[in-house]
C-alpha atoms as a PDB file:
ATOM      1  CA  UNK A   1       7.123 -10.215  17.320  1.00  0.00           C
ATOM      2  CA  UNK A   2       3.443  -9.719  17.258  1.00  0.00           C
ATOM      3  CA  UNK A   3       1.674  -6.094  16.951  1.00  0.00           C
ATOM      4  CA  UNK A   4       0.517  -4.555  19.392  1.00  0.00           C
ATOM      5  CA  UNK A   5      -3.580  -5.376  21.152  1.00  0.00           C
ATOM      6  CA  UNK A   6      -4.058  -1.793  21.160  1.00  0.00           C
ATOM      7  CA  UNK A   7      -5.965  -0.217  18.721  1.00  0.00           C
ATOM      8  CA  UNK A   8      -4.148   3.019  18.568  1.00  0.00           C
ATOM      9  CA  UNK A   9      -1.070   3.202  16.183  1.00  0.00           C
ATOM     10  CA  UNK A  10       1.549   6.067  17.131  1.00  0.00           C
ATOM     11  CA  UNK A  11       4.767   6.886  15.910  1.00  0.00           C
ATOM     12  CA  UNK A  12       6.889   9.732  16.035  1.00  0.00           C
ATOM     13  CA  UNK A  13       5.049  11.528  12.772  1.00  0.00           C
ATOM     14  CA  UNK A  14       1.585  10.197  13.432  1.00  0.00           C
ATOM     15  CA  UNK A  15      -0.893   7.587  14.132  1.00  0.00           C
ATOM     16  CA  UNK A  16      -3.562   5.969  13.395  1.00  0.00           C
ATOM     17  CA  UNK A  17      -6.873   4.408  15.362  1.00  0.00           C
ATOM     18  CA  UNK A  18      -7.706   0.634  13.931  1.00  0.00           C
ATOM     19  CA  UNK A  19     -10.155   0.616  16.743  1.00  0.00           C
ATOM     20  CA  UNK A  20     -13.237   0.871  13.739  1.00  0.00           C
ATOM     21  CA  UNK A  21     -11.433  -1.653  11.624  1.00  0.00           C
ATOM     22  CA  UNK A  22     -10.061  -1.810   8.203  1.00  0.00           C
ATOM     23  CA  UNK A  23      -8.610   1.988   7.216  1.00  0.00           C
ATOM     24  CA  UNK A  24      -8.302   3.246   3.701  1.00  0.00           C
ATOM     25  CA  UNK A  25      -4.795   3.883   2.143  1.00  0.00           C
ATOM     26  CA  UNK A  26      -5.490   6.683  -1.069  1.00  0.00           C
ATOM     27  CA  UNK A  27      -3.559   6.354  -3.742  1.00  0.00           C
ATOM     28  CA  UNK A  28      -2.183   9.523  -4.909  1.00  0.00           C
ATOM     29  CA  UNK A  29       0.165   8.467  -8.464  1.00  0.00           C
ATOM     30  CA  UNK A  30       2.064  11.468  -9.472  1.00  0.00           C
ATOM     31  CA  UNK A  31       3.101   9.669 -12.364  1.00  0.00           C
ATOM     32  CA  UNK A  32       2.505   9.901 -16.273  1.00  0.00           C
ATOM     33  CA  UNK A  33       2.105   6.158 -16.828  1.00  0.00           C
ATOM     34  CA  UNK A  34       0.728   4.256 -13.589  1.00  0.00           C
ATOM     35  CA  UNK A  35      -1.835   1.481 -14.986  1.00  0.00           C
ATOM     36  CA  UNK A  36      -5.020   3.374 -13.995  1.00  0.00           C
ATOM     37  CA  UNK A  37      -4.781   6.829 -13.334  1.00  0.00           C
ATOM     38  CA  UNK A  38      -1.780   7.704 -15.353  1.00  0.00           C
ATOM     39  CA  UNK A  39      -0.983  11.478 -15.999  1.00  0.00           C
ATOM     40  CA  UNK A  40      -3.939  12.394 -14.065  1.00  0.00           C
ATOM     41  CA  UNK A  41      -1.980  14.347 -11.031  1.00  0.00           C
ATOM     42  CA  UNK A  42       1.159  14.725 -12.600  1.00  0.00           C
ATOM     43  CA  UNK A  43       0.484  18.116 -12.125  1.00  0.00           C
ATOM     44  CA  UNK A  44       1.630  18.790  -8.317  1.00  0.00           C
ATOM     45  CA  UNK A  45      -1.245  20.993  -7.853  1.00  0.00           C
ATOM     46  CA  UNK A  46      -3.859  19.025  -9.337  1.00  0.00           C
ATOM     47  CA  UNK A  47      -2.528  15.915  -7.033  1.00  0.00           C
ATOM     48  CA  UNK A  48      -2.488  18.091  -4.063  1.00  0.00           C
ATOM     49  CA  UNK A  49      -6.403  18.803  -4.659  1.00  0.00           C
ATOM     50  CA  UNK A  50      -6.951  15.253  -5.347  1.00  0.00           C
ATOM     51  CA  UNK A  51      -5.489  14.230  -1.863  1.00  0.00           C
ATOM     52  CA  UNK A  52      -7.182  16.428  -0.048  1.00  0.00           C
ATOM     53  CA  UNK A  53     -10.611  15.512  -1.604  1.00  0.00           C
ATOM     54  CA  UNK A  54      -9.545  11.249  -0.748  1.00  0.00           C
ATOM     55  CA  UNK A  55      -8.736  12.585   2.823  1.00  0.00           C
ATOM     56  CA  UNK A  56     -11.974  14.388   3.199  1.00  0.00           C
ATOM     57  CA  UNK A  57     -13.976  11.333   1.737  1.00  0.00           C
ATOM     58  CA  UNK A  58     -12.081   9.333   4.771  1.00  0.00           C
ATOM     59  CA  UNK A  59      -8.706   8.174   3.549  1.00  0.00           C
ATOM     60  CA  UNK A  60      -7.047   7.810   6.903  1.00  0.00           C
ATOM     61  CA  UNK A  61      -3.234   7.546   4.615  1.00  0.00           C
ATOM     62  CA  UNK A  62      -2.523   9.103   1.521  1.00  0.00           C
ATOM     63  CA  UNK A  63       0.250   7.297  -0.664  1.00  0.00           C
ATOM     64  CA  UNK A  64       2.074   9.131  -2.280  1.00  0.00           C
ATOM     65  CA  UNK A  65       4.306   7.900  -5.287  1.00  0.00           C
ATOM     66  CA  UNK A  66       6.552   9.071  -8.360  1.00  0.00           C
ATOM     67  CA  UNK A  67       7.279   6.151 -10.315  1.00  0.00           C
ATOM     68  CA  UNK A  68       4.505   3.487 -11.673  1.00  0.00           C
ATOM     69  CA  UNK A  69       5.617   0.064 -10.602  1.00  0.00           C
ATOM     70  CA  UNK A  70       2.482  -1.512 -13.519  1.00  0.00           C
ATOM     71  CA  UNK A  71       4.171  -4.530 -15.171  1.00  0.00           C
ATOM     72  CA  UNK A  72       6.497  -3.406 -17.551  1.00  0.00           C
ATOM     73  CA  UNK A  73       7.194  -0.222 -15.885  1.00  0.00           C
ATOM     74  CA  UNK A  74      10.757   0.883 -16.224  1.00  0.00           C
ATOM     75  CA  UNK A  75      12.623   2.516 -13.372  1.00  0.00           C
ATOM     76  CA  UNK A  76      12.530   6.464 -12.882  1.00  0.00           C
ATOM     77  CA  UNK A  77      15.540   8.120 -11.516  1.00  0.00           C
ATOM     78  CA  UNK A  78      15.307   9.357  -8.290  1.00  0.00           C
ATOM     79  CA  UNK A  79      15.942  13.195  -8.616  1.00  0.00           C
ATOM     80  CA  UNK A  80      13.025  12.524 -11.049  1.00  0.00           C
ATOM     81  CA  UNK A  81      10.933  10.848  -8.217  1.00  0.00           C
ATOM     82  CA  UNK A  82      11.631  13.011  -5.830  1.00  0.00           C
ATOM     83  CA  UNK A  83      11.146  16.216  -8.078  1.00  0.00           C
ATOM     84  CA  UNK A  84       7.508  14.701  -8.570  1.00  0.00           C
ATOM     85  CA  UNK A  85       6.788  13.813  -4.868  1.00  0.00           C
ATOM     86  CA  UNK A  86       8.281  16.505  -2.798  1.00  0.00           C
ATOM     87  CA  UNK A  87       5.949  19.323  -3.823  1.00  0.00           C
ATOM     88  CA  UNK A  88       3.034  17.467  -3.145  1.00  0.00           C
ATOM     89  CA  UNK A  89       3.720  15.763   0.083  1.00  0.00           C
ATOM     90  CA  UNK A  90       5.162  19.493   1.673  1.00  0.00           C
ATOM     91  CA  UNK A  91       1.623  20.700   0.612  1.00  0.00           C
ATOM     92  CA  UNK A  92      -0.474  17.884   1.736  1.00  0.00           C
ATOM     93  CA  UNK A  93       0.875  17.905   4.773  1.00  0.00           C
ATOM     94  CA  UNK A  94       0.362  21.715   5.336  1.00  0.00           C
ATOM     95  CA  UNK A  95      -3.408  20.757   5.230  1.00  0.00           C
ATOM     96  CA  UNK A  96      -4.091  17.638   6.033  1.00  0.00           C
ATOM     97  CA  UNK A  97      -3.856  15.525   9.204  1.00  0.00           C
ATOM     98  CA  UNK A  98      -3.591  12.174   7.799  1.00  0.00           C
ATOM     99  CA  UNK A  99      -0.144  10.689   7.173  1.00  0.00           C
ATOM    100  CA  UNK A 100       1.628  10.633   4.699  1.00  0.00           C
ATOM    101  CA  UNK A 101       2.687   7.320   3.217  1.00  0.00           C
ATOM    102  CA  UNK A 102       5.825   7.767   0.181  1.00  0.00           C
ATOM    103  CA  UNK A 103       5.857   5.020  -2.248  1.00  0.00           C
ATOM    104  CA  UNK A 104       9.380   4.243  -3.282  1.00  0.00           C
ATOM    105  CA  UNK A 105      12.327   2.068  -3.197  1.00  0.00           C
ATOM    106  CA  UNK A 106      15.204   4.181  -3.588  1.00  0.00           C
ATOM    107  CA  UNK A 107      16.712   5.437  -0.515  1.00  0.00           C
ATOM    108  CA  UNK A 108      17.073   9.199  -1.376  1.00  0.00           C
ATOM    109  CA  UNK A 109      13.472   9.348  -2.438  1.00  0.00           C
ATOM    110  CA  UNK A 110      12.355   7.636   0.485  1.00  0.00           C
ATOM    111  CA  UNK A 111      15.129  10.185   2.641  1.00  0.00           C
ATOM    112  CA  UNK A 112      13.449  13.603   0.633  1.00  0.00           C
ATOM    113  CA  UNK A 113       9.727  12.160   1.204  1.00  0.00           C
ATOM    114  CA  UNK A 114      10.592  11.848   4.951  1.00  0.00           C
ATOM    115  CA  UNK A 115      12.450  15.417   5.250  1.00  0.00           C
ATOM    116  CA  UNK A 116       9.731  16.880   3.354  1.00  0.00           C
ATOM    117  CA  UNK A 117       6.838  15.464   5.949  1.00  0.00           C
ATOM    118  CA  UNK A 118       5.643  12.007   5.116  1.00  0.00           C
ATOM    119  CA  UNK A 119       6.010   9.605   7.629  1.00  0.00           C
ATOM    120  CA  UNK A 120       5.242   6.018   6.619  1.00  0.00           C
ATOM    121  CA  UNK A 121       7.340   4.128   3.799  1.00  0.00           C
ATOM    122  CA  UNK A 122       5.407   1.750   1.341  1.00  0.00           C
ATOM    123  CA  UNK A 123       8.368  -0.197   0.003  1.00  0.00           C
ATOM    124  CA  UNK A 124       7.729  -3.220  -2.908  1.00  0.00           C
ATOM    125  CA  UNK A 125      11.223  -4.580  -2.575  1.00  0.00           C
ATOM    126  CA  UNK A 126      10.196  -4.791   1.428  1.00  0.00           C
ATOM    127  CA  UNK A 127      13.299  -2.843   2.531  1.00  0.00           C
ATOM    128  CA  UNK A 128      15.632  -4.791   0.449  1.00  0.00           C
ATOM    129  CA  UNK A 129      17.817  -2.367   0.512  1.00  0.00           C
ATOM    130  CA  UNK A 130      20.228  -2.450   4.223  1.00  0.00           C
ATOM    131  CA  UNK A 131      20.120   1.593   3.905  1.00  0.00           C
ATOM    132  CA  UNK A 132      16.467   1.770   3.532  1.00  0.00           C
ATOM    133  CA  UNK A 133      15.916  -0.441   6.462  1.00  0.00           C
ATOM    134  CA  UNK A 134      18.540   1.673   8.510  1.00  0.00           C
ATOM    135  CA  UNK A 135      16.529   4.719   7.281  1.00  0.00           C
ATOM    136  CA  UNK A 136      13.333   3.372   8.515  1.00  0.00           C
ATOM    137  CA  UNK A 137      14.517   2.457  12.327  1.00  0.00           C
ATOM    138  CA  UNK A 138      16.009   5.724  12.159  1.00  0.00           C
ATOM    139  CA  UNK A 139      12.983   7.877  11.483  1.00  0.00           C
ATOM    140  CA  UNK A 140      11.198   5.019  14.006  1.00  0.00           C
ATOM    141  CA  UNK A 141       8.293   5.072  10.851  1.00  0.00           C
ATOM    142  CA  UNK A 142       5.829   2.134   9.982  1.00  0.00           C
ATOM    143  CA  UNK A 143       6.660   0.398   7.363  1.00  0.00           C
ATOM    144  CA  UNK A 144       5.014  -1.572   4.558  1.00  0.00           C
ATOM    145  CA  UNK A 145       6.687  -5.236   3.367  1.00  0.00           C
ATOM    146  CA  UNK A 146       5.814  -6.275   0.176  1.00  0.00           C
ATOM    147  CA  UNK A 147       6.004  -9.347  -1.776  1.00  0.00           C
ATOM    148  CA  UNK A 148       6.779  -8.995  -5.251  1.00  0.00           C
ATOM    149  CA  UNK A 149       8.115 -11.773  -7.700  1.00  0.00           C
ATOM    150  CA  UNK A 150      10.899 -10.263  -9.966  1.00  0.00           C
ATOM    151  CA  UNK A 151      10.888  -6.880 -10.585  1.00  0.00           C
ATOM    152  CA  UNK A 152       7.790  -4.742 -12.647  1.00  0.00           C
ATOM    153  CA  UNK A 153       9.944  -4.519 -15.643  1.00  0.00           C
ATOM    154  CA  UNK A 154      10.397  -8.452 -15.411  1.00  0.00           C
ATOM    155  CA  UNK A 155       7.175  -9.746 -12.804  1.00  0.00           C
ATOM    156  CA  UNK A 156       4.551 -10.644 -15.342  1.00  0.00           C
ATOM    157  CA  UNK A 157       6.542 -12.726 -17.657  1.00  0.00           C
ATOM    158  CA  UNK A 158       5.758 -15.791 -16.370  1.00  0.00           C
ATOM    159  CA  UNK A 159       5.240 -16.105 -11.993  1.00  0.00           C
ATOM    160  CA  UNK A 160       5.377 -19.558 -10.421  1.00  0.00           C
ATOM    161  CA  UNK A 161       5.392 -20.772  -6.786  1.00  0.00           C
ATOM    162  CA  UNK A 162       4.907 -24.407  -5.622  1.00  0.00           C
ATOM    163  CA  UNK A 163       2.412 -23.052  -3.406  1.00  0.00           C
ATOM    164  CA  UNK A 164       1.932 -19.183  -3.804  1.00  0.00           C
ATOM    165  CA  UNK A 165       0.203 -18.518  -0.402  1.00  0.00           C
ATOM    166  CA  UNK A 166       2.837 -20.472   1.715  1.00  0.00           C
ATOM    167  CA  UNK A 167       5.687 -19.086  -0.233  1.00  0.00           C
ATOM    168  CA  UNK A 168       4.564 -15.400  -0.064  1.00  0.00           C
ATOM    169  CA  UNK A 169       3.621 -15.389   3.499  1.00  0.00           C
ATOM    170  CA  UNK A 170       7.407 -17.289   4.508  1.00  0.00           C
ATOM    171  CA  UNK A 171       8.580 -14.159   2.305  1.00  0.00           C
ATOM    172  CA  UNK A 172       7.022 -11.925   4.512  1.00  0.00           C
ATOM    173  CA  UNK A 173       7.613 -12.952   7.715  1.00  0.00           C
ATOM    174  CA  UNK A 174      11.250 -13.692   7.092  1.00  0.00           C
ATOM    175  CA  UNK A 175      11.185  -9.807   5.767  1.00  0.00           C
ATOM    176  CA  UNK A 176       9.343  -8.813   8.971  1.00  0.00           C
ATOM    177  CA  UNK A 177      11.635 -10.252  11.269  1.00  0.00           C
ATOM    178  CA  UNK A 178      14.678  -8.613   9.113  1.00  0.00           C
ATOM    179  CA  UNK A 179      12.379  -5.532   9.945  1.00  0.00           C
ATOM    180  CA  UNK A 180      12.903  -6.125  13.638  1.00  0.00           C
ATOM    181  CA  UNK A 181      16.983  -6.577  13.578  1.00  0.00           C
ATOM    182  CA  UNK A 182      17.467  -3.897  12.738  1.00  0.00           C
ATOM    183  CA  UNK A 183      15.137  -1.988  15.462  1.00  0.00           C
ATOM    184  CA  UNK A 184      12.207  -1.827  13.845  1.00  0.00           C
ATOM    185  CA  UNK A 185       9.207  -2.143  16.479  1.00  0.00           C
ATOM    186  CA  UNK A 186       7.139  -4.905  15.441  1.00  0.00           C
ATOM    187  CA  UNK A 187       3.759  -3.050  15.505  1.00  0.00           C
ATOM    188  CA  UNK A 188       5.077  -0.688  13.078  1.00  0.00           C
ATOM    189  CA  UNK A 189       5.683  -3.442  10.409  1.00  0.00           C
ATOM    190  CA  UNK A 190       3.077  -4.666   7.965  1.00  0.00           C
ATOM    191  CA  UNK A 191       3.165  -6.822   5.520  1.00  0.00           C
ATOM    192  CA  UNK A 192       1.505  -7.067   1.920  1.00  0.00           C
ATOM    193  CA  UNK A 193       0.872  -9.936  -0.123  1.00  0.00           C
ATOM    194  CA  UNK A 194       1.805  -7.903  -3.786  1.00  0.00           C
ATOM    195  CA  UNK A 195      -1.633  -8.702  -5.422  1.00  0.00           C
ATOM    196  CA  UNK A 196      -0.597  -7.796  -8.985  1.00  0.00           C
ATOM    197  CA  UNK A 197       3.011  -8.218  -8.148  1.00  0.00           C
ATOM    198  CA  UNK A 198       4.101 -10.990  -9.926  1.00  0.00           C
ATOM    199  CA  UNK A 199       1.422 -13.040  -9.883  1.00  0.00           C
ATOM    200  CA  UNK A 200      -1.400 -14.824 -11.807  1.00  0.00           C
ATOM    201  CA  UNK A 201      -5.012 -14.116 -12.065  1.00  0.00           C
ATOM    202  CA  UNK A 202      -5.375 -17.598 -10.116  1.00  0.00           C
ATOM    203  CA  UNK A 203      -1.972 -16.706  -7.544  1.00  0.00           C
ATOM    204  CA  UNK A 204      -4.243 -13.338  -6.699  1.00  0.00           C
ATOM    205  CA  UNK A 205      -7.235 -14.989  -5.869  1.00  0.00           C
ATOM    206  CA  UNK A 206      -5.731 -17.923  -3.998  1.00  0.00           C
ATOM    207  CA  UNK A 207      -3.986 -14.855  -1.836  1.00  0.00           C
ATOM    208  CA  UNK A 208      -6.946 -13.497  -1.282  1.00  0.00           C
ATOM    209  CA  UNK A 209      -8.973 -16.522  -0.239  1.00  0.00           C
ATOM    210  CA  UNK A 210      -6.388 -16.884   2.880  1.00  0.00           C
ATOM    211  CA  UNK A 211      -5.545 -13.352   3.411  1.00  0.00           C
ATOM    212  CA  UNK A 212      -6.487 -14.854   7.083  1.00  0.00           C
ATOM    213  CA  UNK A 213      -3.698 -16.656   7.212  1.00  0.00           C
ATOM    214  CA  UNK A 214      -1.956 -13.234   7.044  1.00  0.00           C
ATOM    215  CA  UNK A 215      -3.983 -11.216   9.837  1.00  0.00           C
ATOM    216  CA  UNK A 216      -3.452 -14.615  12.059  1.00  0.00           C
ATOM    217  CA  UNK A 217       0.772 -13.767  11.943  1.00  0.00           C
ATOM    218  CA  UNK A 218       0.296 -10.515  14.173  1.00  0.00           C
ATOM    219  CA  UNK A 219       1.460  -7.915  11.543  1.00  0.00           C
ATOM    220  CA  UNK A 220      -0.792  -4.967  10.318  1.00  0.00           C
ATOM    221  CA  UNK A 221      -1.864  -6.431   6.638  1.00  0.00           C
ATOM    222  CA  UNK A 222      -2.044  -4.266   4.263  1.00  0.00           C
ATOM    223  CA  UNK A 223      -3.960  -5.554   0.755  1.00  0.00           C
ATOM    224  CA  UNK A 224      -4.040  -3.341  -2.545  1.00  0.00           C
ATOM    225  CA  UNK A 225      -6.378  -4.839  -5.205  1.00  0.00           C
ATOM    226  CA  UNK A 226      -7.954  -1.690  -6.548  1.00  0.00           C
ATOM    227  CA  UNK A 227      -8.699  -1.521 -10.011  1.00  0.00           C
ATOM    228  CA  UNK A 228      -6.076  -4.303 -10.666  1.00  0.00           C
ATOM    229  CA  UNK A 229      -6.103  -6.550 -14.123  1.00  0.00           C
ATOM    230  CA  UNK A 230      -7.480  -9.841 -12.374  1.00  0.00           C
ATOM    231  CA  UNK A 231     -10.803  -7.771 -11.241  1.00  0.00           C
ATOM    232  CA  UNK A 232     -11.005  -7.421 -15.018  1.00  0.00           C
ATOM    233  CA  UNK A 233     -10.241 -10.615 -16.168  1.00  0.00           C
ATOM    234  CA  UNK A 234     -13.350 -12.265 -13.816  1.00  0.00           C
ATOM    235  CA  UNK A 235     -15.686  -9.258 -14.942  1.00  0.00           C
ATOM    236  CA  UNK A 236     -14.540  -8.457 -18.426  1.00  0.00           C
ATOM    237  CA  UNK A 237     -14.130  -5.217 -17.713  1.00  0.00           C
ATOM    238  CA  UNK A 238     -11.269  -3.681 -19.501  1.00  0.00           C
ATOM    239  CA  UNK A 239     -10.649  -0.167 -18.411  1.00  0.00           C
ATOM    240  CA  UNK A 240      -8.949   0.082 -14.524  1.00  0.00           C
ATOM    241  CA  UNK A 241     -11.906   2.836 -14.025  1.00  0.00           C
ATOM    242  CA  UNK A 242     -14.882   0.234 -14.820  1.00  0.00           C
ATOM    243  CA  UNK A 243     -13.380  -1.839 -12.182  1.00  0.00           C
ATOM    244  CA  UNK A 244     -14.996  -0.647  -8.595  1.00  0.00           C
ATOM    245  CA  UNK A 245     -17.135  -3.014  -8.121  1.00  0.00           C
ATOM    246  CA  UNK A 246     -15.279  -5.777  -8.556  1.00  0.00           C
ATOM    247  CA  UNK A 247     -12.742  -3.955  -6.099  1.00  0.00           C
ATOM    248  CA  UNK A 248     -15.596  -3.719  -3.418  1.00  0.00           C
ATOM    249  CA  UNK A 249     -15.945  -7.251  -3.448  1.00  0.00           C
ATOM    250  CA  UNK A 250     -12.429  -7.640  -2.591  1.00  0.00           C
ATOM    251  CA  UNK A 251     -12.194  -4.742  -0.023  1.00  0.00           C
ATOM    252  CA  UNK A 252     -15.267  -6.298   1.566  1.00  0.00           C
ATOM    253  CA  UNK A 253     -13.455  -9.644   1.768  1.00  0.00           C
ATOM    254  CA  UNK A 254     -10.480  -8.051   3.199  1.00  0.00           C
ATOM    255  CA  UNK A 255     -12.651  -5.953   5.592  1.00  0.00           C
ATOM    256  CA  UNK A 256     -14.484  -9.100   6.632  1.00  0.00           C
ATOM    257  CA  UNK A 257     -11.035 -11.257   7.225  1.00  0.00           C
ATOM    258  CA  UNK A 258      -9.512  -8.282   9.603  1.00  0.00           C
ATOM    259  CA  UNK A 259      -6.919  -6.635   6.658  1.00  0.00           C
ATOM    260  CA  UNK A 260      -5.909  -3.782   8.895  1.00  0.00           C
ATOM    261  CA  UNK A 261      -5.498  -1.303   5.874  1.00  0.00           C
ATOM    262  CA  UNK A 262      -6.854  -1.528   2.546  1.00  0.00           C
ATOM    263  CA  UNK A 263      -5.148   0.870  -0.605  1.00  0.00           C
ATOM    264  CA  UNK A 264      -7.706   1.954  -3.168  1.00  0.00           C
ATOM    265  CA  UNK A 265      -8.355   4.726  -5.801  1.00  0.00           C
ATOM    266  CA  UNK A 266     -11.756   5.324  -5.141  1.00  0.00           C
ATOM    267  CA  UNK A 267     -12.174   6.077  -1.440  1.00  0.00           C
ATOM    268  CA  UNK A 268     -15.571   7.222  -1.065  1.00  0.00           C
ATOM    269  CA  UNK A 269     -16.860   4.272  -2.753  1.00  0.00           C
ATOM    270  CA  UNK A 270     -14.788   2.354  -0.612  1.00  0.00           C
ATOM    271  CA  UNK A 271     -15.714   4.380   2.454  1.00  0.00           C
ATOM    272  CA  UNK A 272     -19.326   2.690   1.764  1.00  0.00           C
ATOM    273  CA  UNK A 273     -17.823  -0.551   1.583  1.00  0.00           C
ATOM    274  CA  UNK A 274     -16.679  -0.096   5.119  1.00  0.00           C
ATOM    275  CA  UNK A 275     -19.258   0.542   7.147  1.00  0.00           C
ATOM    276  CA  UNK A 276     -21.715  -1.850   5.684  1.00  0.00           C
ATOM    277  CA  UNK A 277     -18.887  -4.645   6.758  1.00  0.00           C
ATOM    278  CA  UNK A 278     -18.241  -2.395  10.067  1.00  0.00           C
ATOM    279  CA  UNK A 279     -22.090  -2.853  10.585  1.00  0.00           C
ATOM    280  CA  UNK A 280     -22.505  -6.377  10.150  1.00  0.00           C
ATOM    281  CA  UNK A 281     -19.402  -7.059  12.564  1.00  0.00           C
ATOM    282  CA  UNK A 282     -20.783  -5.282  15.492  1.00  0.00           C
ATOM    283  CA  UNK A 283     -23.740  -7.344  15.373  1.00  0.00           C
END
């Protein structure tokens, strides 16, 4: 199953017009110890006001999340999660118009998110889980596939495919089609190639080179590299907040390339990034 030629997403909570090109994803951690922005929006208020500041600087999805999936991250429990998330998503979507996206893997997060008004599910196992997928043809939301080697407790140790962009991209499709049996509708599933996710500096960068090869399968492609360690590793930059520039050169790639959706911290930057590669395409 291909997506669908027209430009215009809808779903039953929402939708979403590709006809401009690549949209920004916001990520919105409300976590104490997520790689780059860690502790930051813990506070439900203060990560309410940051998600309405990303969706006013053009975020056109705000992710929403409540446990860091960094490498070595260990698992939250999901009255936890959901005890972080739930506040903010009910308030966010009170005052904004942009969906929400929740970013989880456990079922009754991902069930609470939904009930309490988000309406697109960012999963890293890519519905692994028979109830999530059951969950997600329910609720007829899109849905995000993502590769990930291992687990983020495990991921970094030591990844190795025999040829990472084949490998990930049979993941993915064989996850996308899994999508569809259980009723699913194809343009509603999009896949992500888990930059970070258990993989290399040189795995990343190989993804990225033929993220076409992704966009040419028919799925929505979804591509977070924001702030991520490999940016630093090519520019020596060691804090996740000195990283933007090296994320614009990724987001411009993705842009260029036809990613449908790209997920970054710093959306007005990224915003920029946009419409210069917007510009150049209509030409």
């Amino acid at each position: 199953m291909k997506t669908t030629s027209d430009d215009v997403l809808q779903w039953p909570g929402g939708s979403l017009d590709f006809s401009s090109g690549t949209r920004i994803m916001g990520v919105l951690n409300v976590t104490p110890d997520s790689f780059s922005d860690g502790g930051q929006f813990l506070d439900a208020d203060r990560a309410v006001a940051h998600g309405l500041e990303m969706a006013s600087q053009g975020a056109a999805i705000l992710d929403v999340g409540g446990e860091s999936t960094r490498p070595g991250a260990a698992s939250v429990p999901p009255a936890e999660q959901i005890r972080r998330v739930v506040p903010v998503i009910e308030a966010l979507t009170d005052q904004v118009d942009v969906p929400i996206s929740i970013d989880a893997c456990d079922v009754e997060v991902v069930r609470a998110a939904l009930e309490a008004g988000a309406s697109i599910l960012n999963d890293i196992t890519a519905l692994a889980d028979d109830s999530m997928a059951a969950l997600a043809a329910e609720r007829q939301v899109p849905v995000v596939l993502m590769h990930m080697q291992g687990t983020p407790e495990t991921m970094q140790a030591e990844p190795h495919y025999d040829d990472a962009v084949a490998d990930v991209l049979h993941f993915l499709l064989e996850r996308a089609r899994r999508a569809e049996s259980f009723g699913i509708a194809g343009e509603r599933v999009w896949i992500d190639p888990g930059i970070g996710f258990g993989k290399t500096a040189e795995h990343n960068l190989l993804l990225l080179k033929h993220i076409g090869r992704f966009v040419a399968t028919g799925y929505r492609v979804l591509v977070g590299t924001s702030r991520k360690r490999f940016i630093g590793t090519i520019t020596g930059r060691e804090r996740p907040a000195d990283r933007v520039f090296g994320t614009a050169a990724t987001v411009a790639l993705c842009a260029a390339a036809g990613v449908s959706i790209v997920r970054v911290h710093d959306v007005a930057a990224m915003q920029d990034v946009l419409k210069v590669v917007r510009a150049v395409r209509e030409r």
